[in-house]
C-alpha atoms as a PDB file:
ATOM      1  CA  UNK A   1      40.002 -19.864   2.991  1.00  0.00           C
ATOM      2  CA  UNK A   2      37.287 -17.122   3.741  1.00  0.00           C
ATOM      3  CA  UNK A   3      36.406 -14.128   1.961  1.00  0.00           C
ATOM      4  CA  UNK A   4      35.579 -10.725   3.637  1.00  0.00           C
ATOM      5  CA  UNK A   5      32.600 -11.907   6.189  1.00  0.00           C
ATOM      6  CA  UNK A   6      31.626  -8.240   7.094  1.00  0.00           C
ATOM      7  CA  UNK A   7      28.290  -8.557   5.669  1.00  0.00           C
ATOM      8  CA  UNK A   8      27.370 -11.517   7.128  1.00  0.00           C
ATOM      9  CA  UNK A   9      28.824  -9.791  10.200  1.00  0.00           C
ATOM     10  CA  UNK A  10      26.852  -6.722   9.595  1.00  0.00           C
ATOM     11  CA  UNK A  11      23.584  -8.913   9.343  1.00  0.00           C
ATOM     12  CA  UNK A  12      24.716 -11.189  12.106  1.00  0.00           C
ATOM     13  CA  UNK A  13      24.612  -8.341  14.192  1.00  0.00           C
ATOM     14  CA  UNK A  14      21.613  -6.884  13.695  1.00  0.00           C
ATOM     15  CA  UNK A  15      19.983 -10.102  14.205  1.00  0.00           C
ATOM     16  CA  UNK A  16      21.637 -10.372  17.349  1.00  0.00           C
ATOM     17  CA  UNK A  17      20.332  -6.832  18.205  1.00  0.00           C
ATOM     18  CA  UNK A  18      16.520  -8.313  18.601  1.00  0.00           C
ATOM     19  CA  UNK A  19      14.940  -6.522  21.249  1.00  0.00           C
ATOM     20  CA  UNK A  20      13.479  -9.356  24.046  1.00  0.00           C
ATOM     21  CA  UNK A  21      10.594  -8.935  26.950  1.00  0.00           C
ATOM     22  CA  UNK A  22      11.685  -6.882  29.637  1.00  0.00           C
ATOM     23  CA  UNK A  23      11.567  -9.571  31.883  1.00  0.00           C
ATOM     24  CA  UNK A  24      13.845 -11.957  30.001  1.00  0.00           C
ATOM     25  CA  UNK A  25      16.451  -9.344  29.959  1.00  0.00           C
ATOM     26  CA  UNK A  26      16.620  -9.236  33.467  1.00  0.00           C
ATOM     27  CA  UNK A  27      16.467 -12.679  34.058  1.00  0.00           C
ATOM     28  CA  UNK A  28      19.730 -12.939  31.341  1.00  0.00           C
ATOM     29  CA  UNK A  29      21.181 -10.092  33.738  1.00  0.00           C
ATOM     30  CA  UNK A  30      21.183 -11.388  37.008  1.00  0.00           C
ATOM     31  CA  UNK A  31      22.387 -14.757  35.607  1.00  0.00           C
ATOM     32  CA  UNK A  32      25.402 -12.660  33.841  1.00  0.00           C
ATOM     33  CA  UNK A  33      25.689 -11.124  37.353  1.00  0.00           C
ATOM     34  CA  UNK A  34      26.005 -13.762  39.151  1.00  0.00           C
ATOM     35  CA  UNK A  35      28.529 -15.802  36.739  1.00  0.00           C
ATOM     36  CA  UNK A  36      30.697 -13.283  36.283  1.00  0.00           C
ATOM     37  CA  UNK A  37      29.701 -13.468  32.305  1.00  0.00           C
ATOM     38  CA  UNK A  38      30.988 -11.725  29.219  1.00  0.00           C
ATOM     39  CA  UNK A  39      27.476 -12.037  27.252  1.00  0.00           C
ATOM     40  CA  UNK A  40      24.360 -13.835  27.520  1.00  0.00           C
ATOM     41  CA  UNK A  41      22.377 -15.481  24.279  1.00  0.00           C
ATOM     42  CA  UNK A  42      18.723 -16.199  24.292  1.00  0.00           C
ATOM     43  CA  UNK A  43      17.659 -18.699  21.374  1.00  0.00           C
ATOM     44  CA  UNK A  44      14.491 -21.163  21.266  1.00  0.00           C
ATOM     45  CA  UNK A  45      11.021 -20.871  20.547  1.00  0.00           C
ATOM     46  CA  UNK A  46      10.382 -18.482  23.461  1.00  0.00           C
ATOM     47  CA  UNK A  47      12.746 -16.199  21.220  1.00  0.00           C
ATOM     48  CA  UNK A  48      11.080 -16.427  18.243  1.00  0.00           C
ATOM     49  CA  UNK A  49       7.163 -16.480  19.916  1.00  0.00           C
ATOM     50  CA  UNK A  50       7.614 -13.648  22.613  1.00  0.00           C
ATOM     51  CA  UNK A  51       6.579 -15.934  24.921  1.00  0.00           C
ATOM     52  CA  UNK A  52       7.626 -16.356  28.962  1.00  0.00           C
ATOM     53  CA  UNK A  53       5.616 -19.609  29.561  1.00  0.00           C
ATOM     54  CA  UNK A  54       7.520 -23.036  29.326  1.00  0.00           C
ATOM     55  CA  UNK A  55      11.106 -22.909  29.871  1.00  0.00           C
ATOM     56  CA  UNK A  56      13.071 -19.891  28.745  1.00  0.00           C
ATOM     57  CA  UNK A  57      16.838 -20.941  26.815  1.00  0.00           C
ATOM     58  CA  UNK A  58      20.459 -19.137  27.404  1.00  0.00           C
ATOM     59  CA  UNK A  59      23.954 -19.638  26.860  1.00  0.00           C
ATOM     60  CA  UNK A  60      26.102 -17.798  29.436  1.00  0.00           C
ATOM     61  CA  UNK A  61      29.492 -17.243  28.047  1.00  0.00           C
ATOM     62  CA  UNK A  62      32.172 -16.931  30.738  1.00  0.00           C
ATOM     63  CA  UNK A  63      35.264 -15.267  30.123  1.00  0.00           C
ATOM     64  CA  UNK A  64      38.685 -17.902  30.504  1.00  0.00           C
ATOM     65  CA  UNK A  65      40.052 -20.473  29.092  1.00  0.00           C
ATOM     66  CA  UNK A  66      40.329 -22.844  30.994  1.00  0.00           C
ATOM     67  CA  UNK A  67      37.026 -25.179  29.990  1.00  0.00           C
ATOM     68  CA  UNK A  68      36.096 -28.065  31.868  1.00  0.00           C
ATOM     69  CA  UNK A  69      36.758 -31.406  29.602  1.00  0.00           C
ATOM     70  CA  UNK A  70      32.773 -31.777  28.979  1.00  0.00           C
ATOM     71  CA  UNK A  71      30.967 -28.662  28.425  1.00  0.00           C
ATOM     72  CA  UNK A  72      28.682 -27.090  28.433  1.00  0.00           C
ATOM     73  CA  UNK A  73      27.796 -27.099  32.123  1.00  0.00           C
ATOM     74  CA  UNK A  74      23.689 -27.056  32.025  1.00  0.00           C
ATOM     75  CA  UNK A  75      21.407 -25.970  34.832  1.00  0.00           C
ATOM     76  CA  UNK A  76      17.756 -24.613  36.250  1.00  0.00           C
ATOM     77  CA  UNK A  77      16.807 -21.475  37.284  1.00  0.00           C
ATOM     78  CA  UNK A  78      13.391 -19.959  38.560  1.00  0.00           C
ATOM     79  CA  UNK A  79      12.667 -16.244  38.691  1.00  0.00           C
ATOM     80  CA  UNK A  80      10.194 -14.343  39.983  1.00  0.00           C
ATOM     81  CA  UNK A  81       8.622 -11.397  37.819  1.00  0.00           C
ATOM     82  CA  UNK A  82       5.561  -9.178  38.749  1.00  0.00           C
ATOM     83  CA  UNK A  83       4.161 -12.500  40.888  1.00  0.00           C
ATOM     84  CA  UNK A  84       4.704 -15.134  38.146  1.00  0.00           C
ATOM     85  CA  UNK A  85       7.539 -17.693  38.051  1.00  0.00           C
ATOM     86  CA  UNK A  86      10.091 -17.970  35.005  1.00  0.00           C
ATOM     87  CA  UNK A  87      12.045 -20.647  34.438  1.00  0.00           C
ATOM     88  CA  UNK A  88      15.511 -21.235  32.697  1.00  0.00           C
ATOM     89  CA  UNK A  89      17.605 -24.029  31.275  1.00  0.00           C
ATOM     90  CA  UNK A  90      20.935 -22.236  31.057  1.00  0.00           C
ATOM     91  CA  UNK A  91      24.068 -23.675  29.526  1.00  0.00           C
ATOM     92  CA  UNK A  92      27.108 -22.214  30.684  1.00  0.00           C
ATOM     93  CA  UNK A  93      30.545 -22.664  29.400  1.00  0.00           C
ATOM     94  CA  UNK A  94      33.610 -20.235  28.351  1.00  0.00           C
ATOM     95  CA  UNK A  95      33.651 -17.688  24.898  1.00  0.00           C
ATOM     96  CA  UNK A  96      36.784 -18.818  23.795  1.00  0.00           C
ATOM     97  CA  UNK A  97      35.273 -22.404  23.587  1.00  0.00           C
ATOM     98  CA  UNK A  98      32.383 -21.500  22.310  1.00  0.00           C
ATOM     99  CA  UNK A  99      34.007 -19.394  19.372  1.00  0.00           C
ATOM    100  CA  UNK A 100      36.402 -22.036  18.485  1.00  0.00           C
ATOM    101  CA  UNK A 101      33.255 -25.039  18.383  1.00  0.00           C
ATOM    102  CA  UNK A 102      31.343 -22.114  16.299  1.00  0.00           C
ATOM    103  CA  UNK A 103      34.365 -22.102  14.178  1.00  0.00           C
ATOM    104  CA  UNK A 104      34.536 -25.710  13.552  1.00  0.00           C
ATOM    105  CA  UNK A 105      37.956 -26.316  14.928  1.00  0.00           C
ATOM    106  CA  UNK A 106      36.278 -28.334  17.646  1.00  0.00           C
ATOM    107  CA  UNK A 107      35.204 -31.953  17.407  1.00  0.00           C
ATOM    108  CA  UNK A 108      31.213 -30.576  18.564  1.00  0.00           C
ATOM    109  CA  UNK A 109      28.576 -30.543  16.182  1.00  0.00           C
ATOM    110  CA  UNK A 110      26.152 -28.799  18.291  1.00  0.00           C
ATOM    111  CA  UNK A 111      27.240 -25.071  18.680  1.00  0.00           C
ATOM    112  CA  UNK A 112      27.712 -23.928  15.269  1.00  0.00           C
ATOM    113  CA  UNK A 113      24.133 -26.166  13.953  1.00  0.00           C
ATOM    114  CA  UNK A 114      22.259 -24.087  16.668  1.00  0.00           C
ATOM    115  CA  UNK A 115      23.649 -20.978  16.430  1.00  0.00           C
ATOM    116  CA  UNK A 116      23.230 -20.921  12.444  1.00  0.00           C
ATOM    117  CA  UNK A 117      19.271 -20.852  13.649  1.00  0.00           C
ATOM    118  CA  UNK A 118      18.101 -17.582  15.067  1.00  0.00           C
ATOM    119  CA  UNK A 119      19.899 -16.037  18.708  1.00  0.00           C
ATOM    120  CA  UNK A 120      19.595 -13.040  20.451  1.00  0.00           C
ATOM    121  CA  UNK A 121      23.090 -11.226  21.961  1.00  0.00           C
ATOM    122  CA  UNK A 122      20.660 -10.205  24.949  1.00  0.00           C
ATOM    123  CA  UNK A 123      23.544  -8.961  27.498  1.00  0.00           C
ATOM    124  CA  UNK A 124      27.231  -8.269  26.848  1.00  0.00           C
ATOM    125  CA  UNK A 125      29.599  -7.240  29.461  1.00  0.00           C
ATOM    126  CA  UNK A 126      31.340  -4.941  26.826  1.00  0.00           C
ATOM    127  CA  UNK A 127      31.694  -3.741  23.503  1.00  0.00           C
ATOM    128  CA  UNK A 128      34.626  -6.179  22.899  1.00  0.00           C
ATOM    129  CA  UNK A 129      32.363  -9.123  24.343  1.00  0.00           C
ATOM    130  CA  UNK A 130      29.919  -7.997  22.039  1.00  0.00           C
ATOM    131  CA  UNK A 131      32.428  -8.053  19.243  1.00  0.00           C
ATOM    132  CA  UNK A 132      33.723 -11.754  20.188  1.00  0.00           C
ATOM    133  CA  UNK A 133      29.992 -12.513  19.970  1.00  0.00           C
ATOM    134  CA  UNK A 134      29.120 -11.562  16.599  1.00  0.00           C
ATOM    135  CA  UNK A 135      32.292 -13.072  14.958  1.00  0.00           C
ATOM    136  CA  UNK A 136      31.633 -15.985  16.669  1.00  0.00           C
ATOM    137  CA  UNK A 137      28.257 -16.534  15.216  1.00  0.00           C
ATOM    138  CA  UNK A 138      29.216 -15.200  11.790  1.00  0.00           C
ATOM    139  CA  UNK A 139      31.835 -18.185  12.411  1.00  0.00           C
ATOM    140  CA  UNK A 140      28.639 -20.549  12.837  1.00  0.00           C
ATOM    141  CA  UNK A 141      26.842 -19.413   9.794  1.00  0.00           C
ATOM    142  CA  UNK A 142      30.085 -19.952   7.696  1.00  0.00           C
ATOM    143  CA  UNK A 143      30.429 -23.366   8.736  1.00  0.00           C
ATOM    144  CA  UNK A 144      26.993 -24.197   8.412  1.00  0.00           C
ATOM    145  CA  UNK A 145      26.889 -22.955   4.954  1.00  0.00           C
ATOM    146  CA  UNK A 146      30.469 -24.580   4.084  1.00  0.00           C
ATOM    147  CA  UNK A 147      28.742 -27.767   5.307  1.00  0.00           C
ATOM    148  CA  UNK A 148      25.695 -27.372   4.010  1.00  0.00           C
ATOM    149  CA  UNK A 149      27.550 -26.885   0.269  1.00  0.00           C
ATOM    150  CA  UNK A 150      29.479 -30.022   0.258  1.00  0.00           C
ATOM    151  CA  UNK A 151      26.254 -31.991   1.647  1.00  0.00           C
ATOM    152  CA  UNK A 152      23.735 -30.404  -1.031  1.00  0.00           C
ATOM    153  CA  UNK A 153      23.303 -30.842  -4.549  1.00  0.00           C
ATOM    154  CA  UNK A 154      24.702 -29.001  -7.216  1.00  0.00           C
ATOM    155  CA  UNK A 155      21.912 -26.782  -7.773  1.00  0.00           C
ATOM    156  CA  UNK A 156      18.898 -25.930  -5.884  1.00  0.00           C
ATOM    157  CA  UNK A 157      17.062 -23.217  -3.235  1.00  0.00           C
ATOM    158  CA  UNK A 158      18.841 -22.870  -0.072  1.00  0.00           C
ATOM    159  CA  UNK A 159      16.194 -24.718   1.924  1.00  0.00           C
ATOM    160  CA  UNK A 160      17.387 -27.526  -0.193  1.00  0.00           C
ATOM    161  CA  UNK A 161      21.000 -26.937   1.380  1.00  0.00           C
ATOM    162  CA  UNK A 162      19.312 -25.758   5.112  1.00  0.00           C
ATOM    163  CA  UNK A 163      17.483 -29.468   5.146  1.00  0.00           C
ATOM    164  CA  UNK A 164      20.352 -31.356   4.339  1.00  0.00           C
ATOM    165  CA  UNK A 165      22.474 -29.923   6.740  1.00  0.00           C
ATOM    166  CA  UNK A 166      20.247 -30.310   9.700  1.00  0.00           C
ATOM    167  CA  UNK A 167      19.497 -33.570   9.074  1.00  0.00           C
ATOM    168  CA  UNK A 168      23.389 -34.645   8.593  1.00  0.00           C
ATOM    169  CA  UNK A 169      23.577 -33.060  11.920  1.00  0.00           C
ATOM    170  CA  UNK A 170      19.861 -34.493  13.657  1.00  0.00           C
ATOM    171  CA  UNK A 171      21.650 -37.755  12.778  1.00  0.00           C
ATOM    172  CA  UNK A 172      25.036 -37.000  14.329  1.00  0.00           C
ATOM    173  CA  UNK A 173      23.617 -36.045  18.212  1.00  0.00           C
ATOM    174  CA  UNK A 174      22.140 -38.608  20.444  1.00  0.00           C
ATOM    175  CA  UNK A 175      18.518 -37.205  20.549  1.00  0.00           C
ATOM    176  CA  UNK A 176      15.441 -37.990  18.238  1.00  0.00           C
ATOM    177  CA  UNK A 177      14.095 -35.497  16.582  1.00  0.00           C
ATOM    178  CA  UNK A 178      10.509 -35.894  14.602  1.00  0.00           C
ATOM    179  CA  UNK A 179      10.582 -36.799  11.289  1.00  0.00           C
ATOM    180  CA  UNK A 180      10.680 -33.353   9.096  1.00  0.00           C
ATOM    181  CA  UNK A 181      11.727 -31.584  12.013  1.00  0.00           C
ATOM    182  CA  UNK A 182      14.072 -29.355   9.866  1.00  0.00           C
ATOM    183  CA  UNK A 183      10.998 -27.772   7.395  1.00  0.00           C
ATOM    184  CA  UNK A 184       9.527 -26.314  11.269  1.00  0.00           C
ATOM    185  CA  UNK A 185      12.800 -25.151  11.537  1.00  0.00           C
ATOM    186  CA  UNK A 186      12.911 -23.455   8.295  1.00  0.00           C
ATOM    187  CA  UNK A 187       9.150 -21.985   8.215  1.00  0.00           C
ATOM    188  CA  UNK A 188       8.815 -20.617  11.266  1.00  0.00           C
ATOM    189  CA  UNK A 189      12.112 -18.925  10.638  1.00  0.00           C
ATOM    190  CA  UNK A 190      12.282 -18.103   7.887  1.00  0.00           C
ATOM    191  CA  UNK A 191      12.509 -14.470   7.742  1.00  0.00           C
ATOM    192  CA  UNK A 192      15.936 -15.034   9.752  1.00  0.00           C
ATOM    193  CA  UNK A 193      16.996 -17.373   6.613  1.00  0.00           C
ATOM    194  CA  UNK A 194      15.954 -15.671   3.637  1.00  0.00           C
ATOM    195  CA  UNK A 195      19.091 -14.116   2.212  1.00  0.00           C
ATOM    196  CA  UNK A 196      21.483 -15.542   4.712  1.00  0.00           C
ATOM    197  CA  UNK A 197      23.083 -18.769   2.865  1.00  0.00           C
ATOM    198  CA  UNK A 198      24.662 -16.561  -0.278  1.00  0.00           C
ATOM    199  CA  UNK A 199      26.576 -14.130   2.609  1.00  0.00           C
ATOM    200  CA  UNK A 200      27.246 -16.966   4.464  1.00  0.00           C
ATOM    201  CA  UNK A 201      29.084 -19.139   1.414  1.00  0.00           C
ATOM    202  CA  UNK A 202      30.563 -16.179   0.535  1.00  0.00           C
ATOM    203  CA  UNK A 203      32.149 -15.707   4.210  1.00  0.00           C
ATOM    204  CA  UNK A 204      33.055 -19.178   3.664  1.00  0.00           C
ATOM    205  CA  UNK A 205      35.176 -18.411   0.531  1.00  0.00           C
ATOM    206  CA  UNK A 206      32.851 -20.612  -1.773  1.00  0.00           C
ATOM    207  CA  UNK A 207      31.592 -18.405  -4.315  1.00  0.00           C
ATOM    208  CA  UNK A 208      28.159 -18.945  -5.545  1.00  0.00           C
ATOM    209  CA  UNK A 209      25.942 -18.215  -9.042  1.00  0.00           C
ATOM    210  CA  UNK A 210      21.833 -17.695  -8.750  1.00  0.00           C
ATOM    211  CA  UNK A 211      19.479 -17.643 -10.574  1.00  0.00           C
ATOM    212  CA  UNK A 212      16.335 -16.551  -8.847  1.00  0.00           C
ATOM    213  CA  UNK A 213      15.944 -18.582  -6.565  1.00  0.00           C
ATOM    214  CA  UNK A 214      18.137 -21.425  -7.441  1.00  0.00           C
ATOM    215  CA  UNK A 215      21.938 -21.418  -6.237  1.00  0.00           C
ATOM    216  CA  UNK A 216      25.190 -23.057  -7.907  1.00  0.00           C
ATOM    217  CA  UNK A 217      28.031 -23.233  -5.109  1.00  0.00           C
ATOM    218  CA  UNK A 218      31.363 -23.448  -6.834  1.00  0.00           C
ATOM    219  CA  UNK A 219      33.048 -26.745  -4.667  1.00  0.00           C
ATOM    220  CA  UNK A 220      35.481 -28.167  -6.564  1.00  0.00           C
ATOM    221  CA  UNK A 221      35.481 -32.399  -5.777  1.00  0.00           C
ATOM    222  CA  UNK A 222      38.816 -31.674  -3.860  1.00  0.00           C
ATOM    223  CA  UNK A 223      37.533 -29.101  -1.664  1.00  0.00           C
ATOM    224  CA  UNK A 224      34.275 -30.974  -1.381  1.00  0.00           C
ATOM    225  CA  UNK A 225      36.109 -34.462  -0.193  1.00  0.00           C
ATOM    226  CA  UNK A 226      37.987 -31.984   2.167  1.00  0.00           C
ATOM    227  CA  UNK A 227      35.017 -30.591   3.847  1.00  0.00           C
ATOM    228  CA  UNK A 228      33.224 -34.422   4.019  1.00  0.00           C
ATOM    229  CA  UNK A 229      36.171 -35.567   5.540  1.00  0.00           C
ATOM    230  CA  UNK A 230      36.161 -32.973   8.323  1.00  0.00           C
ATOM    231  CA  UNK A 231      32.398 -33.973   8.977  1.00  0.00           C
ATOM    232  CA  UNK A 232      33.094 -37.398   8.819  1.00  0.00           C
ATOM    233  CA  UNK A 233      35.325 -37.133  11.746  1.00  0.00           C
ATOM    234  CA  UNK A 234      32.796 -35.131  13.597  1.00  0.00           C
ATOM    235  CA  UNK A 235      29.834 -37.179  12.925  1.00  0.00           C
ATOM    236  CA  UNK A 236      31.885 -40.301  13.892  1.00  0.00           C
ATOM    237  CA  UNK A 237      32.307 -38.721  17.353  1.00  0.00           C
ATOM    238  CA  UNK A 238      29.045 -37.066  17.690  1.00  0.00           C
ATOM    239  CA  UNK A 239      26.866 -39.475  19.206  1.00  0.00           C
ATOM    240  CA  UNK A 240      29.432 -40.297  22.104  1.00  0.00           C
ATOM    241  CA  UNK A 241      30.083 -37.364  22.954  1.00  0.00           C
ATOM    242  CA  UNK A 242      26.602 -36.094  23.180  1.00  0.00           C
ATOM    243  CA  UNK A 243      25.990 -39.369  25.449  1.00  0.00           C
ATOM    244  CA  UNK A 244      29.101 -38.174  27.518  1.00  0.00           C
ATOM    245  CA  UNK A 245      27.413 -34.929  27.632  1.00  0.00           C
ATOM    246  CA  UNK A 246      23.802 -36.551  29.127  1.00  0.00           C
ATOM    247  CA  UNK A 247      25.622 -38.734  31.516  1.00  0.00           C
ATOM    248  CA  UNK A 248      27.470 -35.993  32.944  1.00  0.00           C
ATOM    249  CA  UNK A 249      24.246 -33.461  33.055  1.00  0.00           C
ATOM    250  CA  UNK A 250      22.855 -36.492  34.868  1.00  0.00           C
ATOM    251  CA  UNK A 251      24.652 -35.967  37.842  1.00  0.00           C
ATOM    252  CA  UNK A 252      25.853 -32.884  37.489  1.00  0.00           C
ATOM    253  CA  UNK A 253      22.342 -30.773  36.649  1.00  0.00           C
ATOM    254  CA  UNK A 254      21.814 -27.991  38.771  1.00  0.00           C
ATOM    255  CA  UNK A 255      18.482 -27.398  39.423  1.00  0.00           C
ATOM    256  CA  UNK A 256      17.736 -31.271  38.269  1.00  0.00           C
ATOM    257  CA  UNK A 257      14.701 -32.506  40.153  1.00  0.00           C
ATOM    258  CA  UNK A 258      13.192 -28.480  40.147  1.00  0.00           C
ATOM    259  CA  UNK A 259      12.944 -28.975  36.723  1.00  0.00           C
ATOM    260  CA  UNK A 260      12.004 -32.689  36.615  1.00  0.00           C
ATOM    261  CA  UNK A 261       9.034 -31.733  39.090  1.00  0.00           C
ATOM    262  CA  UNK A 262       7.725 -28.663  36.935  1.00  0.00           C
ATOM    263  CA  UNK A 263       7.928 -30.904  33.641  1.00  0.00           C
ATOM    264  CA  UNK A 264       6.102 -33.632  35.731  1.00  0.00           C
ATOM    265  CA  UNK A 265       3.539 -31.708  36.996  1.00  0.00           C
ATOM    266  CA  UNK A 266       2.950 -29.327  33.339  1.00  0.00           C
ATOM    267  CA  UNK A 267       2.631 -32.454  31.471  1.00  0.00           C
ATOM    268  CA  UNK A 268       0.423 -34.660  34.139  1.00  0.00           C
ATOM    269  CA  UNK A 269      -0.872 -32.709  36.432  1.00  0.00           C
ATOM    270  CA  UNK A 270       0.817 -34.752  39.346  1.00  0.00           C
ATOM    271  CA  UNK A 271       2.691 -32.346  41.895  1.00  0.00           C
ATOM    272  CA  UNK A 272       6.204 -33.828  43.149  1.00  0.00           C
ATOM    273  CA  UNK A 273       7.481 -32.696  46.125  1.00  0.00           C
ATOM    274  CA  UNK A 274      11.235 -31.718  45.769  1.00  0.00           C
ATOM    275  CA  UNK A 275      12.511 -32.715  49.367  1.00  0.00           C
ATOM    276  CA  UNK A 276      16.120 -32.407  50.308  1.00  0.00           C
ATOM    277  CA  UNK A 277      16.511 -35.953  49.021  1.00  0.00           C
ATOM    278  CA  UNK A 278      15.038 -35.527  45.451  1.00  0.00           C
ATOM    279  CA  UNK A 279      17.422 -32.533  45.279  1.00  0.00           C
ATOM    280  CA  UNK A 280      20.493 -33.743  46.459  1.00  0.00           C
ATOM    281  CA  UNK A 281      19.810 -36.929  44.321  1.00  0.00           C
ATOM    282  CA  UNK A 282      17.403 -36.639  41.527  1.00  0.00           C
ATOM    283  CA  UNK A 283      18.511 -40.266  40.020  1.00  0.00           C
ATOM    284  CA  UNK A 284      18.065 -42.354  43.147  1.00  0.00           C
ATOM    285  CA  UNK A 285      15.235 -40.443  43.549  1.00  0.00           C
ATOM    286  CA  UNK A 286      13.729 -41.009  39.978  1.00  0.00           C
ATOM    287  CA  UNK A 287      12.135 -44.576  41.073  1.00  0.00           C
ATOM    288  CA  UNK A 288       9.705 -43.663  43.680  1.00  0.00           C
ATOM    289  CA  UNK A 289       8.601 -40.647  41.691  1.00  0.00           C
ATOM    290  CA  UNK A 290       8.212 -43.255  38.613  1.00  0.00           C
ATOM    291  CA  UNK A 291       5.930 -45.548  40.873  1.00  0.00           C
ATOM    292  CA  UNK A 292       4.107 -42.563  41.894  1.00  0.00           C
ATOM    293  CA  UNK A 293       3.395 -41.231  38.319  1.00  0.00           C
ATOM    294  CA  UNK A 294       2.462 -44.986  37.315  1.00  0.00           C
ATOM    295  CA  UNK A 295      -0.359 -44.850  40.067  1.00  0.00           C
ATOM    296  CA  UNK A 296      -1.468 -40.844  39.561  1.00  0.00           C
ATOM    297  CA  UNK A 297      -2.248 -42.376  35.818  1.00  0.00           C
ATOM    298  CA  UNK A 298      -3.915 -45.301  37.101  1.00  0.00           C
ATOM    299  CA  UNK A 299      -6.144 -43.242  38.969  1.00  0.00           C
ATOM    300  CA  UNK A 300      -6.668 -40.896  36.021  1.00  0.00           C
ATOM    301  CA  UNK A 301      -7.840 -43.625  33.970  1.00  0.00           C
ATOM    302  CA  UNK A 302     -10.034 -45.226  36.725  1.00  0.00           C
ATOM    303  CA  UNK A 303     -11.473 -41.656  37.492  1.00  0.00           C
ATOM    304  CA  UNK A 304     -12.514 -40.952  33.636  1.00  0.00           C
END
C-alpha cells in the first residue's frame, strides 16, 4: 500500500537531527544509561522553546519484545545541572512496540498523533537504533496523513487536513484539551509542517494533486471506508484504554508525589513535604495534602 517513503525518511531524519541544550542531552544520556535503552526522544514545548524550566518530555525506547500489557511505563526524574534542578516525565516502553503503534497496527491512538508533531532522536545506542527510529516516525507521519485524508475534505490546505485529524484524535483519548488546541499546535510549529503532508500521503501510497496551496488526495470511497473503519475501531477503544493507562500510572508512577509536590508548590506556592509515606503512597496520601492546599488558599485569600 505505500509508495517509496525515502523522502519523508530523508526529512524525518533531519528533523530528528535537531541539536538540544547541552544539558538535556545529558539528562536523555544517563536515563539511556541507566535503562539499558536503544534511543531516547525529546518532544514538547521545552523542544520547540529551548527551554529547561517546567518539566522536560522523553520517550526511552528499550530494546525487547516482550512489552508489559499497558504501556508505556511513565515516571519522574530530577537532575542536577550547574546548581539548578531539571525535571523529567519519561515514558518508557520497548522499540518494537513503539514502531508497530507508530505504524498503526496497534489498537493506540496516541504514538503515531504525537510523533506526527515535532521530536528530537536525542540519543541512539547505534546506527541501527537510529535507523529503527526514523522509520518508525516516518511510519507515524504516514498514518497521520493516511488518516488525516480519509477525515478531510476533498480539497483544501493541509492545515485543513492537520485540524481534522487532531481533533478526531483529541476526541478519542481521555484528556480535555482547550477548545482550538490544534491551530497552537499548528502555528507554533509550523515550520516542522510546511511541506510535510504531500511526502507523507505520498509514503502512504495516496497520491495527491496541488494547486498552490490547495491539495486533492486521490481516496477512492472504498479505500476511504477502509481507512474509517480502521479508526473506528481505534477510536471505539481509545478512551478505555487511555483510562486503563491513568489508573495504572496511578499506582504505578515512579517519582509520583516528587512530581505532585513540585506541580503543587509551582502553581501555589504551598511546599509539600514528600515523607516516606507520600512516596510510598501518593493516593492515600492525596487527602491530607488536599486539606492542606484547601487551608494554604484560605489563608491566601484572608491575607490579600
Amino acid at each position: 500500500m505505500s509508495a517509496d517513503p525515502s523522502a519523508l525518511a530523508e526529512r524525518i531524519a533531519a528533523r530528528l537531527a535537531t541539536p538540544a541544550d547541552p544539558a538535556v542531552a545529558a539528562f536523555a544520556r544517563a536515563l539511556a544509561e541507566t535503562a539499558g535503552a536503544r534511543a531516547v526522544l525529546f518532544y514538547g514545548s521545552n523542544l520547540r522553546t529551548g527551554s529547561l524550566e517546567g518539566v522536560l518530555d522523553f520517550y526511552v525506547l528499550l530494546p525487547g519484545t516482550n512489552e508489559s500489557a499497558i504501556w508505556p511505563r511513565v515516571s519522574y526524574h530530577e537532575r542536577l545541572h550547574d546548581g539548578v534542578t531539571l525535571r523529567a516525565k519519561v515514558a518508557t516502553m520497548r522499540l518494537v512496540t513503539f514502531a508497530r503503534a507508530a505504524s498503526g497496527t496497534l489498537a493506540d491512538t496516541t504514538i503515531w498523533a504525537r510523533f506526527v508533531q515535532p521530536s528530537a532522536l536525542i540519543w541512539a545506542e547505534d546506527d541501527a537504533a537510529r535507523a529503527d527510529v526514523i522509520d518508525a516516525i516516518t511510519a507515524a507521519a504516514a498514518t497521520g496523513a493516511r488518516l488525516a485524508a480519509a477525515l478531510g475534505p476533498a480539497s483544501g490546505t493541509a492545515d485543513d487536513y492537520w485540524r481534522a485529524l487532531f481533533r478526531a484524535t483529541y476526541r478519542a483519548e481521555f484528556r480535555v484539551e482547550k477548545r482550538g488546541r490544534e491551530d497552537d499546535i499548528l502555528s507554533v510549529n509550523a515550520d516542522h509542517f510546511a511541506g510535510l503532508l504531500p511526502l507523507a500521503l505520498e509514503a502512504a501510497g495516496i497520491p495527491s494533486g496541488q494547486q498552490g496551496a490547495i491539495l486533492s488526495p486521490r481516496l477512492g470511497p472504498a479505500e476511504r471506508q477502509r481507512i474509517l473503519g480502521w479508526w473506528k475501531r481505534r477510536r471505539r477503544l481509545g478512551k478505555p484504554l487511555n483510562l486503563l493507562r491513568l489508573v495504572k500510572a496511578s499506582t504505578t508512577f515512579e517519582g509520583a508525589a516528587r512530581y505532585a509536590a513540585w506541580k503543587i508548590e509551582r502553581h501555589t506556592g504551598m511546599p509539600v513535604k514528600v515523607t516516606p509515606f507520600r512516596e510510598r503512597f501518593p493516593l492515600l496520601a492525596a487527602p491530607r495534602v488536599l486539606l492542606d492546599l484547601r487551608a494554604h488558599r484560605r489563608r491566601q485569600r484572608a491575607s490579600g
